[in-house]
Protein backbone atom coordinates (compact mmCIF):
# COMPACT_ATOMS: atom_id res chain seq x y z
CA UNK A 1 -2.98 -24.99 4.85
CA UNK A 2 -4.26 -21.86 2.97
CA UNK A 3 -3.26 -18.77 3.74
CA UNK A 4 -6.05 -16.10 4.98
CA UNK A 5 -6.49 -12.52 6.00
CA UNK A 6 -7.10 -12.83 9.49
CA UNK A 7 -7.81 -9.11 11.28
CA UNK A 8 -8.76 -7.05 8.10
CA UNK A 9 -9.16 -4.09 10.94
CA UNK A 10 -6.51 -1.64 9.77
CA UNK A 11 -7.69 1.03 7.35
CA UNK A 12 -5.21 1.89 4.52
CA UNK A 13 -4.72 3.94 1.35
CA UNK A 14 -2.46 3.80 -1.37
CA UNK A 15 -1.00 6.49 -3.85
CA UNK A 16 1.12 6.31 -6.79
CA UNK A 17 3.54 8.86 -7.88
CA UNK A 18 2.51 10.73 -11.49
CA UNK A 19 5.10 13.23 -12.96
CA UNK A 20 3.96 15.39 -15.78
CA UNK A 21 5.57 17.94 -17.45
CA UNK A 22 4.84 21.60 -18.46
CA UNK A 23 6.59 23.04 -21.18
CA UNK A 24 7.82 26.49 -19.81
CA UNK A 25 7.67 25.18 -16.46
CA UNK A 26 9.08 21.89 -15.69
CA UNK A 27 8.20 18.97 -14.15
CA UNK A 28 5.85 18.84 -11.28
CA UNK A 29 5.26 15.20 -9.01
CA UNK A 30 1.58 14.55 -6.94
CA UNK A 31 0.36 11.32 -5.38
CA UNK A 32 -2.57 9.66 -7.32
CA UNK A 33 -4.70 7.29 -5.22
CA UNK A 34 -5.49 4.17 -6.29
CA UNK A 35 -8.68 3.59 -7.10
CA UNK A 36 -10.50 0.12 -8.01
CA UNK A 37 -14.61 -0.29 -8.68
CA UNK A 38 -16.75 -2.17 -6.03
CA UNK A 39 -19.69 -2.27 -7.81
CA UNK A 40 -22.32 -0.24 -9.51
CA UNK A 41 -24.93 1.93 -8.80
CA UNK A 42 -28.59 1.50 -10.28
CA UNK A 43 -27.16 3.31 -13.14
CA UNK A 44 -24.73 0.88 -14.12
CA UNK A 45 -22.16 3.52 -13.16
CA UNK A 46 -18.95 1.90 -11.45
CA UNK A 47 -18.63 2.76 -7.62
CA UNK A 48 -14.84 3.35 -6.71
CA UNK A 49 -13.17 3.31 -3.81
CA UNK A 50 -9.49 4.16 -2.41
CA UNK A 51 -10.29 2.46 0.99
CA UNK A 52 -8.62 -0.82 1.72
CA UNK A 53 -9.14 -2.83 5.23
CA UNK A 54 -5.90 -4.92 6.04
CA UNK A 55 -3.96 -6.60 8.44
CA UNK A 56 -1.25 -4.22 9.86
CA UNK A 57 1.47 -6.28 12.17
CA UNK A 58 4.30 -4.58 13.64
CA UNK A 59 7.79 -6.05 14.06
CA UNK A 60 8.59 -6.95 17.07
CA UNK A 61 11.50 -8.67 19.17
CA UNK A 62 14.47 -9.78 17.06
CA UNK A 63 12.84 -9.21 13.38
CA UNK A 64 12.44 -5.49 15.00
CA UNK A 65 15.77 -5.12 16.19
CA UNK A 66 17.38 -6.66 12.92
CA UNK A 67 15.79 -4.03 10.86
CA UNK A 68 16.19 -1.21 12.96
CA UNK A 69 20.02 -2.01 12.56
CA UNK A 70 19.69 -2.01 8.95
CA UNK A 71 17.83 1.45 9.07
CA UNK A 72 14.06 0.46 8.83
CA UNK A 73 12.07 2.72 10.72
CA UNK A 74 8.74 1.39 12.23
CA UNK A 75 8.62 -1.58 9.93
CA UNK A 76 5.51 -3.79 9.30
CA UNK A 77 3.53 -6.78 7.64
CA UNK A 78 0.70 -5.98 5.46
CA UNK A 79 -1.98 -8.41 4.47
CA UNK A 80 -4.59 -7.31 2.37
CA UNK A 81 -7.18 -9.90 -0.04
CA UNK A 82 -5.78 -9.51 -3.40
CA UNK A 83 -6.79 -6.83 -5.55
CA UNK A 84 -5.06 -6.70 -9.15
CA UNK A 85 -5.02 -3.07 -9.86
CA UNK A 86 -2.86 -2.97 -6.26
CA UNK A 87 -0.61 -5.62 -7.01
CA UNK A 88 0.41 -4.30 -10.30
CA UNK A 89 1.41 -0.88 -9.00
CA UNK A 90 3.01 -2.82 -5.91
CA UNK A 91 5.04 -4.58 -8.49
CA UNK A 92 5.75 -1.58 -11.40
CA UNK A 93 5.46 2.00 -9.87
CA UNK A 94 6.52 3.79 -6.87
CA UNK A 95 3.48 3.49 -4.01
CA UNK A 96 3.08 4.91 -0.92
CA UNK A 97 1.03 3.23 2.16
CA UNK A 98 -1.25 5.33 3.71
CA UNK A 99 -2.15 3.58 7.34
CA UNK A 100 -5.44 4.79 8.78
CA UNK A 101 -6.64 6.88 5.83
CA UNK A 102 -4.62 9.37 6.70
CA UNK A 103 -2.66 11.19 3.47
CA UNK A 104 -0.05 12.79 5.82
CA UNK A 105 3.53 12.62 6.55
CA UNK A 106 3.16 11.33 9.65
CA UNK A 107 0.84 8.12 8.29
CA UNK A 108 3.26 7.42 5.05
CA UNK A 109 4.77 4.21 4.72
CA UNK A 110 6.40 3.13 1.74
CA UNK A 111 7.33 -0.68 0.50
CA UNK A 112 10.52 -2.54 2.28
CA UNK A 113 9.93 -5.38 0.30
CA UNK A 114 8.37 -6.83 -2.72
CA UNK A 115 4.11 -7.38 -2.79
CA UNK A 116 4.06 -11.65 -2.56
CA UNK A 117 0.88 -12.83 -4.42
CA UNK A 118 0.71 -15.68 -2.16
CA UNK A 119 1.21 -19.03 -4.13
CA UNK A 120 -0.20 -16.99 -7.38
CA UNK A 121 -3.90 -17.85 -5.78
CA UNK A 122 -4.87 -14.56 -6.15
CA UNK A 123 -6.47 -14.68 -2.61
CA UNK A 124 -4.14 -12.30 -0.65
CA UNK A 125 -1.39 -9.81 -0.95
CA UNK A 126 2.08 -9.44 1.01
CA UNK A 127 4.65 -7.15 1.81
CA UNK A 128 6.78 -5.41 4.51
CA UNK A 129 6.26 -1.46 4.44
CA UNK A 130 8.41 0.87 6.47
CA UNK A 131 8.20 4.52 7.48
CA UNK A 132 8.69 7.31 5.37
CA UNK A 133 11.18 9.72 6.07
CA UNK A 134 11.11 13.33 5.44
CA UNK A 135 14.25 15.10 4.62
């Protein structure tokens, strides 16, 4: 039996961390999002997007209670059709989860475990996120 995106209800955004440096002033970190091309316009000019609809689950019951002994704060399942440019910075760079859209603190997630191509179909992406902490 195939494996499908069920509720693709849950709006979220990803970033990837860039570091550049200055010379004379060091190093500074921001958040890139991810962008990937939907189309184009009657131009022939790409139309991008960082919006991605997915299916957010929440741990519950033992699975919960198991990781919230190991430390993981409001842990989840993500499944999200596959998109390529995603996957690859799932897989190589450091990515933060943005659920609902929202670029904030309070909405960060970041990976918990690796992004699953499921049976290399290239149909649909998963992974466990977790919540960000601020210190």
């Amino acid at each position: 039996m195939a494996q499908t995106v069920k509720r693709k209800r849950t709006l979220v955004k990803f970033a990837v961390q860039r570091t550049k440096y200055v010379e004379g002033e060091g190093s500074t970190t921001t958040w890139q999002p991810i962008e990937v091309s939907i189309g184009k316009d009657e131009n022939g000019v790409d139309i991008m997007t960082d919006c991605f609809y997915c299916e957010w689950l929440n741990s519950y019951g033992n699975t919960a209670i198991q990781q919230q002994a190991d430390g993981v704060i409001r842990p989840a399942r993500v499944r999200i059709p596959f998109v390529k440019k995603l996957y690859d910075a799932l897989c190589t760079e450091d990515v933060r989860v943005y659920k609902n859209g929202v670029i904030d603190d309070a909405h960060c997630f970041i990976l918990a475990s690796a992004a699953d191509n499921y049976i290399e179909d290239n149909k649909m992406l998963e992974f466990q996120v977790k919540k960000y902490e601020v210190r």
